[in-house]
C-alpha atoms as a PDB file:
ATOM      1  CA  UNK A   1       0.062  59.767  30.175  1.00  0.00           C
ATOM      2  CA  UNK A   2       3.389  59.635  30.612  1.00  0.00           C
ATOM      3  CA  UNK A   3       5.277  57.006  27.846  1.00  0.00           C
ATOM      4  CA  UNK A   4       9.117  57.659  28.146  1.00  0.00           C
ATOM      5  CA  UNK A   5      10.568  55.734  30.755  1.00  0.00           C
ATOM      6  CA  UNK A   6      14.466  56.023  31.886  1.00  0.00           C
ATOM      7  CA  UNK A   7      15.431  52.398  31.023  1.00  0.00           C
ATOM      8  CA  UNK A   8      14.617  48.950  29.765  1.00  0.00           C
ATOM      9  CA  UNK A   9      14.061  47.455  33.060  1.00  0.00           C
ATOM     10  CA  UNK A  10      11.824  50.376  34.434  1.00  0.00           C
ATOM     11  CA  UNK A  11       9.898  50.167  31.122  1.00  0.00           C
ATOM     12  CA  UNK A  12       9.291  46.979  31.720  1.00  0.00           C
ATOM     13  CA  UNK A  13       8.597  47.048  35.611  1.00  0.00           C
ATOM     14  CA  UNK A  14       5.367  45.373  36.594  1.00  0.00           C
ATOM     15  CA  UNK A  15       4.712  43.664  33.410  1.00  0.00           C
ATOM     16  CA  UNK A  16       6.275  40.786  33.567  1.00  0.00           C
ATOM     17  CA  UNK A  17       4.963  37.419  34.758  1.00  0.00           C
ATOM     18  CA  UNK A  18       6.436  33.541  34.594  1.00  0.00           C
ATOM     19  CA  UNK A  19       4.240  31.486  31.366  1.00  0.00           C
ATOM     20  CA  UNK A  20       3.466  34.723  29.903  1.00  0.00           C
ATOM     21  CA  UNK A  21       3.149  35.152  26.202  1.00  0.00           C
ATOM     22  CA  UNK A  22       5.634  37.848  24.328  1.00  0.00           C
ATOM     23  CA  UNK A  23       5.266  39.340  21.096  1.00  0.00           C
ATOM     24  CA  UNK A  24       8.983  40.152  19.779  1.00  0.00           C
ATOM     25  CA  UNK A  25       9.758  42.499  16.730  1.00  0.00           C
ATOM     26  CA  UNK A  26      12.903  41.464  14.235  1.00  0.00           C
ATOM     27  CA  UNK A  27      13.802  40.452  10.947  1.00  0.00           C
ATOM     28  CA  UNK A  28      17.140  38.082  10.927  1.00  0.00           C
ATOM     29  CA  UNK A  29      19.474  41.297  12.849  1.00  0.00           C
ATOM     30  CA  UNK A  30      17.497  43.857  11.700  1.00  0.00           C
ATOM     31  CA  UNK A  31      15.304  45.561  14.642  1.00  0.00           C
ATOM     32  CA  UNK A  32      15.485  43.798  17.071  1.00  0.00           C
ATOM     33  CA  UNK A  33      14.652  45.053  20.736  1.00  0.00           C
ATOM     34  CA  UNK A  34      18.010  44.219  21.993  1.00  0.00           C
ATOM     35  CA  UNK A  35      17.685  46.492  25.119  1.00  0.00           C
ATOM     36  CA  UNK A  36      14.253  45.175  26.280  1.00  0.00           C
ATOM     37  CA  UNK A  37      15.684  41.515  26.047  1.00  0.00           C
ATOM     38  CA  UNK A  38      18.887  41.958  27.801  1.00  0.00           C
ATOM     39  CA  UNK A  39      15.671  43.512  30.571  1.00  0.00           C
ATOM     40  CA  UNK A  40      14.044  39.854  30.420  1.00  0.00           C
ATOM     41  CA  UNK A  41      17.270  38.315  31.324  1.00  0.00           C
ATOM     42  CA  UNK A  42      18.267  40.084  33.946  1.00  0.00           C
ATOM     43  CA  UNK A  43      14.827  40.044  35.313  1.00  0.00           C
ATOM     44  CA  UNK A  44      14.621  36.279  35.269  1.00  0.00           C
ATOM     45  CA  UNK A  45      11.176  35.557  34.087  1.00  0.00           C
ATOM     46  CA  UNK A  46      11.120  32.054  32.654  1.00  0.00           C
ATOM     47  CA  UNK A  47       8.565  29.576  30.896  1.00  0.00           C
ATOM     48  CA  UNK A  48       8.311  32.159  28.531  1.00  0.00           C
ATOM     49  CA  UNK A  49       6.217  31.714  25.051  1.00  0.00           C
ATOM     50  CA  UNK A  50       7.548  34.166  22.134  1.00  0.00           C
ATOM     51  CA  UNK A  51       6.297  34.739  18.777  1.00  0.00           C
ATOM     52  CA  UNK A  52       9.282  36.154  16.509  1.00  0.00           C
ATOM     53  CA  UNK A  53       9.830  35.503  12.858  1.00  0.00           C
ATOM     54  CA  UNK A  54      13.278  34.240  13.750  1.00  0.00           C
ATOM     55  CA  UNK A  55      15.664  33.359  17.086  1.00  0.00           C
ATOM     56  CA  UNK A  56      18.342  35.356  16.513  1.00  0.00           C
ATOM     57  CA  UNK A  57      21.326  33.697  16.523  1.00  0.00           C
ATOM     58  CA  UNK A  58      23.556  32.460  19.880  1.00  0.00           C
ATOM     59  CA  UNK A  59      25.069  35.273  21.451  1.00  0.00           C
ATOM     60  CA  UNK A  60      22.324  37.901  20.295  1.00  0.00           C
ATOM     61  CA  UNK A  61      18.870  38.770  20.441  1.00  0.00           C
ATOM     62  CA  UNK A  62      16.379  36.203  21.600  1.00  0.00           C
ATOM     63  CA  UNK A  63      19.274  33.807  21.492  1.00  0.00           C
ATOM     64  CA  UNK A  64      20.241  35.294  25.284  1.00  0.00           C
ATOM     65  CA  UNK A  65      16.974  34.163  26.584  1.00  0.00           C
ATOM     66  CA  UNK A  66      17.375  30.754  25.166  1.00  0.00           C
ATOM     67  CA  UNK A  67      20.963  30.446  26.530  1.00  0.00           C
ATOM     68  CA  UNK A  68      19.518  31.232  29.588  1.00  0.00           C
ATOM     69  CA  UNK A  69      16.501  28.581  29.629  1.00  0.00           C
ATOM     70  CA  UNK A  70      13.613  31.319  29.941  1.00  0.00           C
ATOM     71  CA  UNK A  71      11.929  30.366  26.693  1.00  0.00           C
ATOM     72  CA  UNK A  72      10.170  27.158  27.141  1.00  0.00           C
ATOM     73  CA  UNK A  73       8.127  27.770  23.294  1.00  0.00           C
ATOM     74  CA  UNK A  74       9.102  29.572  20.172  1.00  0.00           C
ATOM     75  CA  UNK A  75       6.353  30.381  17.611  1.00  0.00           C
ATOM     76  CA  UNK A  76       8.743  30.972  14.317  1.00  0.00           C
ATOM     77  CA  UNK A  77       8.911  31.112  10.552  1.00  0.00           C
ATOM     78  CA  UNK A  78      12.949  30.839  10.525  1.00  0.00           C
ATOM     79  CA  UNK A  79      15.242  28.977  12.731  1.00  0.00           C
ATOM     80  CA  UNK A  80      18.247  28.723  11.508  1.00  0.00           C
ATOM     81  CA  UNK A  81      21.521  30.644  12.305  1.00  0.00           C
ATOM     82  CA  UNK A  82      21.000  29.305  15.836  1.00  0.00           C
ATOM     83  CA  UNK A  83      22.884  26.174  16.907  1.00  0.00           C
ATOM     84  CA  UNK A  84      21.313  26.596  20.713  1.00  0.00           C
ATOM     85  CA  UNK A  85      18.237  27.174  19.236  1.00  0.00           C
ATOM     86  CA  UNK A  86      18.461  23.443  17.024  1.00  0.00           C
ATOM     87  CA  UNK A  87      19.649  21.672  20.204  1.00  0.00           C
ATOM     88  CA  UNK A  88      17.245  22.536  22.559  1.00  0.00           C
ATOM     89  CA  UNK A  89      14.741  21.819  20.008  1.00  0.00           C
ATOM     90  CA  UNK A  90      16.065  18.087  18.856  1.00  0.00           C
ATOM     91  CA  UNK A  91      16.725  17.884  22.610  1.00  0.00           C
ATOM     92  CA  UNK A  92      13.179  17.964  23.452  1.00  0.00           C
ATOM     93  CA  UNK A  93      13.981  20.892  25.550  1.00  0.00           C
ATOM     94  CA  UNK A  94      12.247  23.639  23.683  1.00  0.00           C
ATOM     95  CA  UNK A  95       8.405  23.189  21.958  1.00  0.00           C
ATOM     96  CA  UNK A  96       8.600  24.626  18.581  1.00  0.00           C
ATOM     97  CA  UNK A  97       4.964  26.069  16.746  1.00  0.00           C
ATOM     98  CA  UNK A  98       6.463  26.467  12.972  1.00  0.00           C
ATOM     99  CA  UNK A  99       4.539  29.073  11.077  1.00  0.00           C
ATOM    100  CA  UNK A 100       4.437  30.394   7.499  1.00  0.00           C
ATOM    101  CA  UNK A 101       6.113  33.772   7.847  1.00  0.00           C
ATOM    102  CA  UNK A 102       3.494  35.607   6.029  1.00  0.00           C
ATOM    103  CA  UNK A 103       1.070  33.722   8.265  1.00  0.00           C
ATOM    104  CA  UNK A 104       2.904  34.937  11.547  1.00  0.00           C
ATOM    105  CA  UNK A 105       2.987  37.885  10.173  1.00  0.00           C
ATOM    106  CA  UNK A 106      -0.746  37.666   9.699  1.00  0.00           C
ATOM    107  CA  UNK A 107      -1.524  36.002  12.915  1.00  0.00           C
ATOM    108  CA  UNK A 108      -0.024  39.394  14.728  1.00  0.00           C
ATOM    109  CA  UNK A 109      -1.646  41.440  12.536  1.00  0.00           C
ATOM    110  CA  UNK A 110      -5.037  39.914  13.223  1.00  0.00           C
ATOM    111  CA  UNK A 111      -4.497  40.352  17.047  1.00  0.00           C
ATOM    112  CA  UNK A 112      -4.139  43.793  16.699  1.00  0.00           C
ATOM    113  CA  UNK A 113      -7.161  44.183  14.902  1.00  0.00           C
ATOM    114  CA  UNK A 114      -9.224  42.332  17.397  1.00  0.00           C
ATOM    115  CA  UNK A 115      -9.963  39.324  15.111  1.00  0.00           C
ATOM    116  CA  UNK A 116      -9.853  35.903  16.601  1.00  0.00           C
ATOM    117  CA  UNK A 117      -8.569  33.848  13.195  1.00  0.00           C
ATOM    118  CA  UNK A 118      -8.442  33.845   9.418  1.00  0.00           C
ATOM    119  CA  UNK A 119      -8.416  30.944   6.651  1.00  0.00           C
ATOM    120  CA  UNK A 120      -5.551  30.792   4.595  1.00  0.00           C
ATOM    121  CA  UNK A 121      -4.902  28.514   1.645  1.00  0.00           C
ATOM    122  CA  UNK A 122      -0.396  28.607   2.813  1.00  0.00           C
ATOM    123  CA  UNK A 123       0.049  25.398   4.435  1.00  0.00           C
ATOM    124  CA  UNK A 124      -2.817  23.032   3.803  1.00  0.00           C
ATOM    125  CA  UNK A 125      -2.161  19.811   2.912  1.00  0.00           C
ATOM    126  CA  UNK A 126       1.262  19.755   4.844  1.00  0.00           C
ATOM    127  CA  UNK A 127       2.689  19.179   8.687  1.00  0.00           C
ATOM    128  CA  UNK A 128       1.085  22.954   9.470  1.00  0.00           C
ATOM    129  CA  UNK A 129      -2.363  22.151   8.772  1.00  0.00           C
ATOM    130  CA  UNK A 130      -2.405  19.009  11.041  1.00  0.00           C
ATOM    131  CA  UNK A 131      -5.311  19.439  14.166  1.00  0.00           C
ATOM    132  CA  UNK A 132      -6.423  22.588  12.448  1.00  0.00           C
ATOM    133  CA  UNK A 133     -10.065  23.072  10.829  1.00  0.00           C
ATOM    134  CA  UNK A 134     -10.630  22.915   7.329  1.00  0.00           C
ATOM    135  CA  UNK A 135     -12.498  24.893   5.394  1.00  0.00           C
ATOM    136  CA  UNK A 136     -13.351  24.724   1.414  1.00  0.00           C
ATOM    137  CA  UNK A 137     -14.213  28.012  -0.504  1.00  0.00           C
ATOM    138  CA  UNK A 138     -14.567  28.391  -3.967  1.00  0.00           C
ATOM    139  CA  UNK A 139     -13.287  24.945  -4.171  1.00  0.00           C
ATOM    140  CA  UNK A 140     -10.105  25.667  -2.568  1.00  0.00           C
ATOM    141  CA  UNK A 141      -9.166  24.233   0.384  1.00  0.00           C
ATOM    142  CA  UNK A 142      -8.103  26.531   3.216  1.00  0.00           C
ATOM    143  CA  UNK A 143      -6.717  25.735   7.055  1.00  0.00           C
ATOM    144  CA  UNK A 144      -8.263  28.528  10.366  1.00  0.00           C
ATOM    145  CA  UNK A 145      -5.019  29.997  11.767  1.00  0.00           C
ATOM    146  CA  UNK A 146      -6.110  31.758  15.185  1.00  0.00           C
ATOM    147  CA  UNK A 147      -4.609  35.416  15.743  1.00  0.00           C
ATOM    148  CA  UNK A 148      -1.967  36.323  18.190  1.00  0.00           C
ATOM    149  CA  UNK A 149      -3.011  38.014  21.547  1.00  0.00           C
ATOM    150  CA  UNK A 150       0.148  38.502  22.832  1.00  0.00           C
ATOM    151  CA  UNK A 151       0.735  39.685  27.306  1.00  0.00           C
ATOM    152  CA  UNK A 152       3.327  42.079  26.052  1.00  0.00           C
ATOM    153  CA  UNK A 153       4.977  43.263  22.702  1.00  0.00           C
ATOM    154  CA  UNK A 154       8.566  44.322  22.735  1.00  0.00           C
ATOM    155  CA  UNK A 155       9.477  45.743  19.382  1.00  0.00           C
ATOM    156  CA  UNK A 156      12.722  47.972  18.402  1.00  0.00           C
ATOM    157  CA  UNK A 157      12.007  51.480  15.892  1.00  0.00           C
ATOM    158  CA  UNK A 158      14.261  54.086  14.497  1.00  0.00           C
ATOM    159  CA  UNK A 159      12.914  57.479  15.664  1.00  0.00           C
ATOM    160  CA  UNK A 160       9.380  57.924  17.593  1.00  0.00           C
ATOM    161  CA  UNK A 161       7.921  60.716  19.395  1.00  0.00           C
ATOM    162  CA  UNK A 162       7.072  61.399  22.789  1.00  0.00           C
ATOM    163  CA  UNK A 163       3.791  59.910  22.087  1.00  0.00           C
ATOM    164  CA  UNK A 164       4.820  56.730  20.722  1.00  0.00           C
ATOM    165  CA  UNK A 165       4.302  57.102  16.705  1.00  0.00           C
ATOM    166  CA  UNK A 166       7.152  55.472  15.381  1.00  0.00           C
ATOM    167  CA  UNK A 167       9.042  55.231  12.255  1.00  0.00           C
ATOM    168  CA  UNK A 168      10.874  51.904  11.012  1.00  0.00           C
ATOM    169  CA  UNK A 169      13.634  51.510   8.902  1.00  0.00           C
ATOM    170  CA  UNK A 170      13.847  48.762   6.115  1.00  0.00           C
ATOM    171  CA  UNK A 171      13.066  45.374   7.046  1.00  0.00           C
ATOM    172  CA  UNK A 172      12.816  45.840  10.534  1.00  0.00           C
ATOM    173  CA  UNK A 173       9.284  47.619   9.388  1.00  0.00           C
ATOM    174  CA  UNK A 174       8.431  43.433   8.296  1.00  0.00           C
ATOM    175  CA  UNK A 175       7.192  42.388  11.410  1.00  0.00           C
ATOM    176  CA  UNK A 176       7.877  45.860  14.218  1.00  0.00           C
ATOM    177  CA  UNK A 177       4.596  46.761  13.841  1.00  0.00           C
ATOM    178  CA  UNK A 178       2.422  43.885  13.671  1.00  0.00           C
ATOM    179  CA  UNK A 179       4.062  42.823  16.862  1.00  0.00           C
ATOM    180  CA  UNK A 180       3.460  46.207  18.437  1.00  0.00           C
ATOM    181  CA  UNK A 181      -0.118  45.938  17.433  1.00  0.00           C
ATOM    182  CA  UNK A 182      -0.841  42.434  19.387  1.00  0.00           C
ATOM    183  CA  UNK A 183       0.576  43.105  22.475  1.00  0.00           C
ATOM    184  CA  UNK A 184      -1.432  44.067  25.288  1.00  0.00           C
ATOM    185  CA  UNK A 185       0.944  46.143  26.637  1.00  0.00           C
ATOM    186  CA  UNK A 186       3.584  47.459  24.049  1.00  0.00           C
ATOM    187  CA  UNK A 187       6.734  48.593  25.046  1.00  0.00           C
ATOM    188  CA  UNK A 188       9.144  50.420  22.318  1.00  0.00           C
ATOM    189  CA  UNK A 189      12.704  51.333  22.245  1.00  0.00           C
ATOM    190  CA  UNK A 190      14.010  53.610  19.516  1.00  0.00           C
ATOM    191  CA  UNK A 191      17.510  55.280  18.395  1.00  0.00           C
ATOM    192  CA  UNK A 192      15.904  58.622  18.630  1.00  0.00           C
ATOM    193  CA  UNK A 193      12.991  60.000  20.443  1.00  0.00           C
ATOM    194  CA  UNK A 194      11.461  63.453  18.940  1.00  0.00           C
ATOM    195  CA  UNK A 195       8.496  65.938  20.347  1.00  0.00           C
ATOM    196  CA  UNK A 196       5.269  65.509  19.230  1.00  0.00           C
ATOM    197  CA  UNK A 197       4.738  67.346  15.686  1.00  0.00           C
ATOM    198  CA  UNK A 198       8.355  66.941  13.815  1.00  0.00           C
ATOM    199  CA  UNK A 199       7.452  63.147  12.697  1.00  0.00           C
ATOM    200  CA  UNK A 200       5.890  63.611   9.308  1.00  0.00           C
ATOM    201  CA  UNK A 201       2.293  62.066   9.736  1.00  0.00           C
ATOM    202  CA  UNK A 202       2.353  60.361   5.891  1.00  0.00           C
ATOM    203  CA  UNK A 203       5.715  58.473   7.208  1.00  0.00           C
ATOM    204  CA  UNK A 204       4.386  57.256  10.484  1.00  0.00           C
ATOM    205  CA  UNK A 205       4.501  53.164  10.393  1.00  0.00           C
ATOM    206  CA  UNK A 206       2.804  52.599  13.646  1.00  0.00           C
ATOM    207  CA  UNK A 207       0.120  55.281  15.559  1.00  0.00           C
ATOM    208  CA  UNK A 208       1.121  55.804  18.948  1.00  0.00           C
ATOM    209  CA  UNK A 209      -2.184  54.580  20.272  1.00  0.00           C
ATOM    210  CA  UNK A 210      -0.529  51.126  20.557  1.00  0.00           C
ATOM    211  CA  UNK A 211       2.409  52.338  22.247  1.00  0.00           C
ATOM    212  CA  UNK A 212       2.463  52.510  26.305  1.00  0.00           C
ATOM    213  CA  UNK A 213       5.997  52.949  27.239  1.00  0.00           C
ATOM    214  CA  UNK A 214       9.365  54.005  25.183  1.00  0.00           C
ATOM    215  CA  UNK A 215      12.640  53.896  26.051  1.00  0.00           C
ATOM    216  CA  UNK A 216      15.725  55.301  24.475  1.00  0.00           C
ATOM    217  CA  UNK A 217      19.320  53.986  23.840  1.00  0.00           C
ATOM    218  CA  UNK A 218      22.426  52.873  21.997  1.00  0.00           C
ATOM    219  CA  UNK A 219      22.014  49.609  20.372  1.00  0.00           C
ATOM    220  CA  UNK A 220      24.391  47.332  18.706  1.00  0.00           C
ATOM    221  CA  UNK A 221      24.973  47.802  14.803  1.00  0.00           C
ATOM    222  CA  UNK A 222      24.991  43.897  13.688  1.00  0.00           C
ATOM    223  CA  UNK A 223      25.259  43.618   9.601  1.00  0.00           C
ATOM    224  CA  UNK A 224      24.231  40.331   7.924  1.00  0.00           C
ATOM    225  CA  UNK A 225      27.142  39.852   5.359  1.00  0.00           C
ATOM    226  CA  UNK A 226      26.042  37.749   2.111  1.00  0.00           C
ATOM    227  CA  UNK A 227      29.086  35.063   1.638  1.00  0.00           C
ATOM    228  CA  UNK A 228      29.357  33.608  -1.921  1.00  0.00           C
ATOM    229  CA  UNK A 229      31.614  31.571  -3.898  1.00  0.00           C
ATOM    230  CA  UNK A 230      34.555  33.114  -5.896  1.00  0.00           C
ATOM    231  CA  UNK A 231      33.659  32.909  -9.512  1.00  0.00           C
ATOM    232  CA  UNK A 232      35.520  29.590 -11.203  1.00  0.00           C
ATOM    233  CA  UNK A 233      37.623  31.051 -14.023  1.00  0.00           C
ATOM    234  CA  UNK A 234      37.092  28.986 -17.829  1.00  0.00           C
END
């Protein structure tokens, strides 16, 4: 079957439906599937709902699709670094599901595997646990968190092969692959795309079976740069 496709918007040809749900991939800048986004906006499918540990920030990432008003829910751990993001959202404009990032992380995860939700102890007793089921084990009080079954994952990876096992690179391996994994349809784009047999199989983040179309390209280089205080002398 044929995975490698000639360009974002071809990858992504067919796919794509208004009110559909859309697993992205990205850590603050750090992989993000820039190339398959700039694809959503130009293909102007709106009421979207996407789970992403973050929003990335206004002129970048996700942040194009809000700008645009084709994200009508985000389903985050972080939201900051995005002032379109905040005024949408005090607005009333965008619907906002806040999660635990480990529990995003885990909600993806649990997609991929099939399994429909876990108990988790992260949360109870505060805002996130409110309309959810409680459970008590052990004596410890836990809240059901349902997994993610995402329409379509778009997720961003360093070097894969023709078949679609991929290799990530630092924290963009944080939440790449569980996104890939709940997607129904998963559609990667990588920095380098190999032949089948030079990937070494003990460095392979994410089997190719979940990977159904790849596209290759230049992508931006943003850096987060740490900003601190200049020492006060005695």
């Amino acid at each position: 079957m044929k995975k490698v496709y000639g360009s974002a918007s071809e990858a992504l040809d067919g796919l794509l439906h208004d009110g559909m749900l859309i697993a992205a991939g990205g850590f603050g800048l750090c992989g993000i599937p820039e190339l398959l986004i700039d694809a959503l906006v130009e293909s102007g499918v709106k009421d979207l709902t996407v789970a992403s540990n973050n929003a990335g920030v206004d002129d970048f990432g996700l942040g194009k699709l809000l700008a645009t008003r084709q994200i009508k829910k985000m389903m985050s751990s972080y939201v900051g670094e995005n002032a379109e993001f905040m005024r949408q959202y005090l607005s009333g404009e965008l619907e906002l599901e806040f999660n635990p990032q480990g529990t995003l992380a885990e909600r993806m995860r649990a997609g991929g595997a099939g399994i429909p939700g876990f108990y988790t102890k992260t949360g109870y007793g505060t805002q996130i646990a409110e309309g959810k089921e409680v459970k008590t084990f052990h004596g410890e009080n836990y809240i059901l968190e349902e997994g993610i079954f995402a329409d379509l994952a778009i997720v961003k990876a360093w070097k894969a092969d023709t078949t679609g096992n991929a290799i990530f690179r630092k924290t963009a391996r944080n939440f790449n692959p569980p996104a890939a994994m709940c997607g129904k349809v998963c559609v990667m784009e990588v920095e380098e795309i190999v032949e089948p047999g030079t990937l070494d199989p003990d460095h392979i983040h994410l089997p190719g079976i979940y990977v159904h179309r790849l596209i290759q390209g230049d992508h931006e280089k943003r850096i987060e740069q740490r900003t601190v205080r200049q020492k006060e002398t005695a």
